[in-house]
C-alpha atoms as a PDB file:
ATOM      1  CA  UNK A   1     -12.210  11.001 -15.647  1.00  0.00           C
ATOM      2  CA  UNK A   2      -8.726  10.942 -15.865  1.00  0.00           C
ATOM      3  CA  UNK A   3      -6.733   9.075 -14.149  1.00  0.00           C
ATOM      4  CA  UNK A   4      -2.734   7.981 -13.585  1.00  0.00           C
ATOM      5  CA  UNK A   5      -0.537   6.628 -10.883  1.00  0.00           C
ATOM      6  CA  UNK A   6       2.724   8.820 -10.636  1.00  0.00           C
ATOM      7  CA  UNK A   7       5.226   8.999  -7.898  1.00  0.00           C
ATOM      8  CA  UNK A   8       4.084  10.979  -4.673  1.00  0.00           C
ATOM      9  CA  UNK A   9       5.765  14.335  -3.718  1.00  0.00           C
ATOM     10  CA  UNK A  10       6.086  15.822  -0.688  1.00  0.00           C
ATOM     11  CA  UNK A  11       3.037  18.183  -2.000  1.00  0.00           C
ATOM     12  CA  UNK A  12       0.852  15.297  -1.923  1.00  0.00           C
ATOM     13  CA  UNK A  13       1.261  14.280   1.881  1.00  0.00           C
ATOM     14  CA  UNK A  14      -1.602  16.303   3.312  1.00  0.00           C
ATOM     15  CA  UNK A  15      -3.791  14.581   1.267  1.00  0.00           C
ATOM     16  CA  UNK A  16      -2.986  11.461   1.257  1.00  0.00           C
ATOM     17  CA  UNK A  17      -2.539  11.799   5.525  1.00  0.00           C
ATOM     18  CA  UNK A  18      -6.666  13.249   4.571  1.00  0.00           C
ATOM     19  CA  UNK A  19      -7.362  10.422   2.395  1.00  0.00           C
ATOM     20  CA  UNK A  20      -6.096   7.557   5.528  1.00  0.00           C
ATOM     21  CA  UNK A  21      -8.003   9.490   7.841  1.00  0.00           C
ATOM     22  CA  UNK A  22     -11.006   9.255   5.771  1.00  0.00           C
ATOM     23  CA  UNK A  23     -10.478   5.497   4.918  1.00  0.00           C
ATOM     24  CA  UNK A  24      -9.375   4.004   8.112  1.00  0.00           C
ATOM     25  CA  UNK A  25     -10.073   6.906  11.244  1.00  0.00           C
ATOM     26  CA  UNK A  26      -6.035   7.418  11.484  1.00  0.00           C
ATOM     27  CA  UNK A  27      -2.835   7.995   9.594  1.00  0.00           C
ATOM     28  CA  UNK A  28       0.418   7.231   9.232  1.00  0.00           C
ATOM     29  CA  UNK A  29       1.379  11.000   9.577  1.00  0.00           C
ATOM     30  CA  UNK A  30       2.472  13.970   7.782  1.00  0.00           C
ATOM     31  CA  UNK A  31       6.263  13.494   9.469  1.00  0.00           C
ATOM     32  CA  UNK A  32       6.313   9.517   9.371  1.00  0.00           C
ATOM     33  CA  UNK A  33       5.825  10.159   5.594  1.00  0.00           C
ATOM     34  CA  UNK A  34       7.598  12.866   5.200  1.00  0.00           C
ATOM     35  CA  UNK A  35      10.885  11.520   6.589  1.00  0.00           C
ATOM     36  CA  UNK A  36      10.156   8.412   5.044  1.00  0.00           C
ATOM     37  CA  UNK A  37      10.293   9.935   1.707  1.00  0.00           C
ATOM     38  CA  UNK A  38      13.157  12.372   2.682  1.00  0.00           C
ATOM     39  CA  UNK A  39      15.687   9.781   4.433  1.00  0.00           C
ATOM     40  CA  UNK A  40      14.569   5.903   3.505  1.00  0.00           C
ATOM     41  CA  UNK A  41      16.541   5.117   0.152  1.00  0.00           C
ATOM     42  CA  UNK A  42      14.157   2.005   0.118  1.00  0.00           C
ATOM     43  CA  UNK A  43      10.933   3.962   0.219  1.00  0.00           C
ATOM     44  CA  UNK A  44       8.519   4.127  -2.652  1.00  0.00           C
ATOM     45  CA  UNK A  45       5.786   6.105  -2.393  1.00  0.00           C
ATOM     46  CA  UNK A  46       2.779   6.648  -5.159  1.00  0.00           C
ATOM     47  CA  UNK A  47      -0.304   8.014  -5.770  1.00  0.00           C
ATOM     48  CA  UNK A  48      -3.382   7.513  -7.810  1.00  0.00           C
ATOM     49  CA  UNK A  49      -4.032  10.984  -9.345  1.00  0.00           C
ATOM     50  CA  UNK A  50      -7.805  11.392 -10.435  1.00  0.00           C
ATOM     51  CA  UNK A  51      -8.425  14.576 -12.176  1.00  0.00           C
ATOM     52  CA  UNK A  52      -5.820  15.988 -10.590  1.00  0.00           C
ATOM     53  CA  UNK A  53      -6.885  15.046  -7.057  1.00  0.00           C
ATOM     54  CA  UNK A  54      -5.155  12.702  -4.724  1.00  0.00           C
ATOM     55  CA  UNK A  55      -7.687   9.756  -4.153  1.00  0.00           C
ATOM     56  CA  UNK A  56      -5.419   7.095  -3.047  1.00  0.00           C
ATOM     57  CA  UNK A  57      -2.107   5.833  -2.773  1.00  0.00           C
ATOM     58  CA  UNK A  58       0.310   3.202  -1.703  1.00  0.00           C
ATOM     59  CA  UNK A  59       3.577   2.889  -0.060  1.00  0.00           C
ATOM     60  CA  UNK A  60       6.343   0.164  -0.357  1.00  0.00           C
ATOM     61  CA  UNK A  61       9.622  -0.613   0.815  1.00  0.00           C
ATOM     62  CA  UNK A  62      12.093  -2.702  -1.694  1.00  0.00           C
ATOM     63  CA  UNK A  63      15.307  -3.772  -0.081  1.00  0.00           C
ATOM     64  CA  UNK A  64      15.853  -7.519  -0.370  1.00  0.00           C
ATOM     65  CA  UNK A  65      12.688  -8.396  -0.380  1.00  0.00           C
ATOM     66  CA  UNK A  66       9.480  -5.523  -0.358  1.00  0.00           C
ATOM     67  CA  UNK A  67       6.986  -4.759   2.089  1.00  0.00           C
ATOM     68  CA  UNK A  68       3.935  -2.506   1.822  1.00  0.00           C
ATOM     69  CA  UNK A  69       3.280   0.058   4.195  1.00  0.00           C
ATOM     70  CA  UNK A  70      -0.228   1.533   3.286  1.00  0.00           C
ATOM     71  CA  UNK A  71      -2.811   1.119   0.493  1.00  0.00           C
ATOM     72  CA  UNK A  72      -5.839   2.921   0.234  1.00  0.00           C
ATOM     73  CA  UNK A  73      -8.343   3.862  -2.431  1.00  0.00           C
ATOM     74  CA  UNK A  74     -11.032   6.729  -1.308  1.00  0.00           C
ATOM     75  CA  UNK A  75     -14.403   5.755  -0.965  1.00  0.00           C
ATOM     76  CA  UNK A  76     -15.586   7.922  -3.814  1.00  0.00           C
ATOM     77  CA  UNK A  77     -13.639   5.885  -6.271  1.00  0.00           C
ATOM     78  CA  UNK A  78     -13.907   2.059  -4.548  1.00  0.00           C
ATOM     79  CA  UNK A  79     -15.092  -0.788  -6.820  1.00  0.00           C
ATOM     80  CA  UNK A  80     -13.437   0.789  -9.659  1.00  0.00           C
ATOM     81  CA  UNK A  81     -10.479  -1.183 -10.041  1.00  0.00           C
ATOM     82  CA  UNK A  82      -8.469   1.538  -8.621  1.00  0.00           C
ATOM     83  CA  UNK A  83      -7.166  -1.095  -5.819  1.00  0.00           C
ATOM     84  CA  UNK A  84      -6.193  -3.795  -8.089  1.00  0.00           C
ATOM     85  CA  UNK A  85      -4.149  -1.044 -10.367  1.00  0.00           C
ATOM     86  CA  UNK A  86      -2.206  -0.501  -7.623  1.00  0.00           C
ATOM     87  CA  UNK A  87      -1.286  -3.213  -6.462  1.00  0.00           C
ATOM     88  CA  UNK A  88      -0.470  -4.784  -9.819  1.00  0.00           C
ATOM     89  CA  UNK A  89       1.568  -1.392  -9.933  1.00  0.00           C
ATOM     90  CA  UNK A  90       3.633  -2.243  -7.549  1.00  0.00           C
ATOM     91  CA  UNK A  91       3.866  -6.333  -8.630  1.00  0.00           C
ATOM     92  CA  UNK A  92       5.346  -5.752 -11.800  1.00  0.00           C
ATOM     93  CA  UNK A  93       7.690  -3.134  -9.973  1.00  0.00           C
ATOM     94  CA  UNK A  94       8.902  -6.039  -7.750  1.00  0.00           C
ATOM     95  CA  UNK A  95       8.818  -8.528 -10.779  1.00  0.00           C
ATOM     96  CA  UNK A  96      11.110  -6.003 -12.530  1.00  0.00           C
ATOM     97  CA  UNK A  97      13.279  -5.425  -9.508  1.00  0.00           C
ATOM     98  CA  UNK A  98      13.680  -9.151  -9.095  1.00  0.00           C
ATOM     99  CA  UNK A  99      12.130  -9.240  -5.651  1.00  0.00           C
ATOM    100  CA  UNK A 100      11.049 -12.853  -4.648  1.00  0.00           C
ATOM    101  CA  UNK A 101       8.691 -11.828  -1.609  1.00  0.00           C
ATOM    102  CA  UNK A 102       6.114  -8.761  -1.355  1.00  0.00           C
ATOM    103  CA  UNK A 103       4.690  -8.799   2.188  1.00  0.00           C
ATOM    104  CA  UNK A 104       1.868  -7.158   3.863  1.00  0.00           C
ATOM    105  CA  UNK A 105       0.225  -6.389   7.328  1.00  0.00           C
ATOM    106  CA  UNK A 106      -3.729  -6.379   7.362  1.00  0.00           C
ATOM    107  CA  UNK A 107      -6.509  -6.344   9.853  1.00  0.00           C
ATOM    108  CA  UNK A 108      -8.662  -9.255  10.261  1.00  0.00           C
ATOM    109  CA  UNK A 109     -11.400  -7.051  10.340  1.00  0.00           C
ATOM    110  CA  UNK A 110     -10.595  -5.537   7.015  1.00  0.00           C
ATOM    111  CA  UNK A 111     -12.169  -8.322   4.619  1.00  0.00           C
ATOM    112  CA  UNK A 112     -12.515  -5.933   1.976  1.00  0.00           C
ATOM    113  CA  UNK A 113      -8.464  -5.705   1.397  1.00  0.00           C
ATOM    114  CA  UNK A 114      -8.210  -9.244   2.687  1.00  0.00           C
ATOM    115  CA  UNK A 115     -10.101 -10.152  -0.610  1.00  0.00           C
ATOM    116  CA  UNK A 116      -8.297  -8.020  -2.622  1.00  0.00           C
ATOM    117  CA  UNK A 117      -4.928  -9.053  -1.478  1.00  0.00           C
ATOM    118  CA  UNK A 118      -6.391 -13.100  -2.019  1.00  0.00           C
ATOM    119  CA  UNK A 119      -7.484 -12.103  -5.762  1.00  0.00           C
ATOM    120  CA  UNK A 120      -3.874 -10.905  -6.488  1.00  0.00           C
ATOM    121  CA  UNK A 121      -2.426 -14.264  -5.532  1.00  0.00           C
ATOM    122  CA  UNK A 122      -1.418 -13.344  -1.716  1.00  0.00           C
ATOM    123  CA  UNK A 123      -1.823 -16.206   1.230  1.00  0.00           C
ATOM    124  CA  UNK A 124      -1.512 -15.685   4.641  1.00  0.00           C
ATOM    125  CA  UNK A 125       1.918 -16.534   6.481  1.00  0.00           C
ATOM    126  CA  UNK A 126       0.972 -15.765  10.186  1.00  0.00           C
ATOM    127  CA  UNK A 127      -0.944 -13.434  12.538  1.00  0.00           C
ATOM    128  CA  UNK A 128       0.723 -10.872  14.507  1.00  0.00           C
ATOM    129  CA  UNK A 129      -0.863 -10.391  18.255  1.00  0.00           C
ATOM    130  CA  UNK A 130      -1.853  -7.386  19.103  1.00  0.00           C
ATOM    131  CA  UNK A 131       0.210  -5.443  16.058  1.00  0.00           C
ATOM    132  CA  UNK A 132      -2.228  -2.191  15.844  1.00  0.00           C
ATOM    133  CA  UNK A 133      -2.736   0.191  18.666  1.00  0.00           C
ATOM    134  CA  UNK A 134      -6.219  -0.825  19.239  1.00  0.00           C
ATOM    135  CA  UNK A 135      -4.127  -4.241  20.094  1.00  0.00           C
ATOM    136  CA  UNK A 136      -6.074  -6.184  17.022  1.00  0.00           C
ATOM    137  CA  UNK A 137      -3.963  -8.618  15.370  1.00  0.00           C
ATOM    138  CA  UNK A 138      -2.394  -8.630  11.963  1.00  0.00           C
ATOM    139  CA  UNK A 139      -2.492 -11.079   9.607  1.00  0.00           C
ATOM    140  CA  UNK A 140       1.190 -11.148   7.349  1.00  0.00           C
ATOM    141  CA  UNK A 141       0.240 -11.900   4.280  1.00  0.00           C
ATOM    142  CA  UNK A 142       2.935 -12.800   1.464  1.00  0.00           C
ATOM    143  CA  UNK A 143       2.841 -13.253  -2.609  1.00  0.00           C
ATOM    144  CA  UNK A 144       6.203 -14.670  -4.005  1.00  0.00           C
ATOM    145  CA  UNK A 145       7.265 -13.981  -7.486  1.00  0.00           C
ATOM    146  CA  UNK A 146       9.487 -16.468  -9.824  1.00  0.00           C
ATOM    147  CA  UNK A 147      12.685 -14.469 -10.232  1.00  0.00           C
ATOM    148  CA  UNK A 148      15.817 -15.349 -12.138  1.00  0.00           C
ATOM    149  CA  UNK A 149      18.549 -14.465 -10.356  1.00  0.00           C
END
């Protein structure tokens, strides 16, 4: 198996749109990425490439401070470590940036991220009522990061 993160291309949209529906029964959208990618100068997309196949990804904003939009590791490849690798992916990418705060929305109902997001050093800041379309909350989580200005 090989395996790399690399930064997404436009190329890699319909499957990573495949790869949300597949994790979580919805997406973010072929044209929410796509512009995303295309117009948002703070936008930072990657993926992790598995021999040569899209099998997860995640999305972050850095502007002041940096905000993911979507993490997901397919099933296929979960309990791997693949979730951890990107996530510290994207830590040291704030570290190096000098971001002090790397935020996050998550379901209460999704304990498996919630644990994964708790192992990394994230604590929870404050819910969010009814934040998803299904109107279940969303707990903002936050890590901060010791940065010298």
């Amino acid at each position: 198996m090989k395996y790399q993160i690399r930064p997404m291309v436009i190329a890699d949209i319909g499957e990573v749109v495949a790869g949300e529906e597949r994790v979580f029964g919805h997406s973010l959208g072929f044209e929410m990425l796509y512009s995303d990618m295309q117009l948002n100068p703070y936008a930072h997309y990657f993926v992790l490439d598995i021999d040569k196949k899209v099998k997860g990804y995640i999305g972050v904003w850095i502007e002041d401070n940096a905000q993911i939009i979507n993490l997901y590791v397919d099933e296929s490849v979960q309990k791997m470590g693949f979730g951890s690798m990107l996530l510290d992916f994207v830590m040291n990418l704030c570290i190096m940036s000098r971001i002090p705060v790397l935020s996050l929305e998550v379901r209460p109902s999704n304990q498996k991220a919630i644990t994964l997001y708790q192992k990394h050093g994230f604590v929870e800041s404050h819910i969010r009522k009814n934040y998803y379309s299904n109107q279940e909350d969303a707990i903002v989580m936050i890590k901060t990061f010791e940065v010298e200005k």
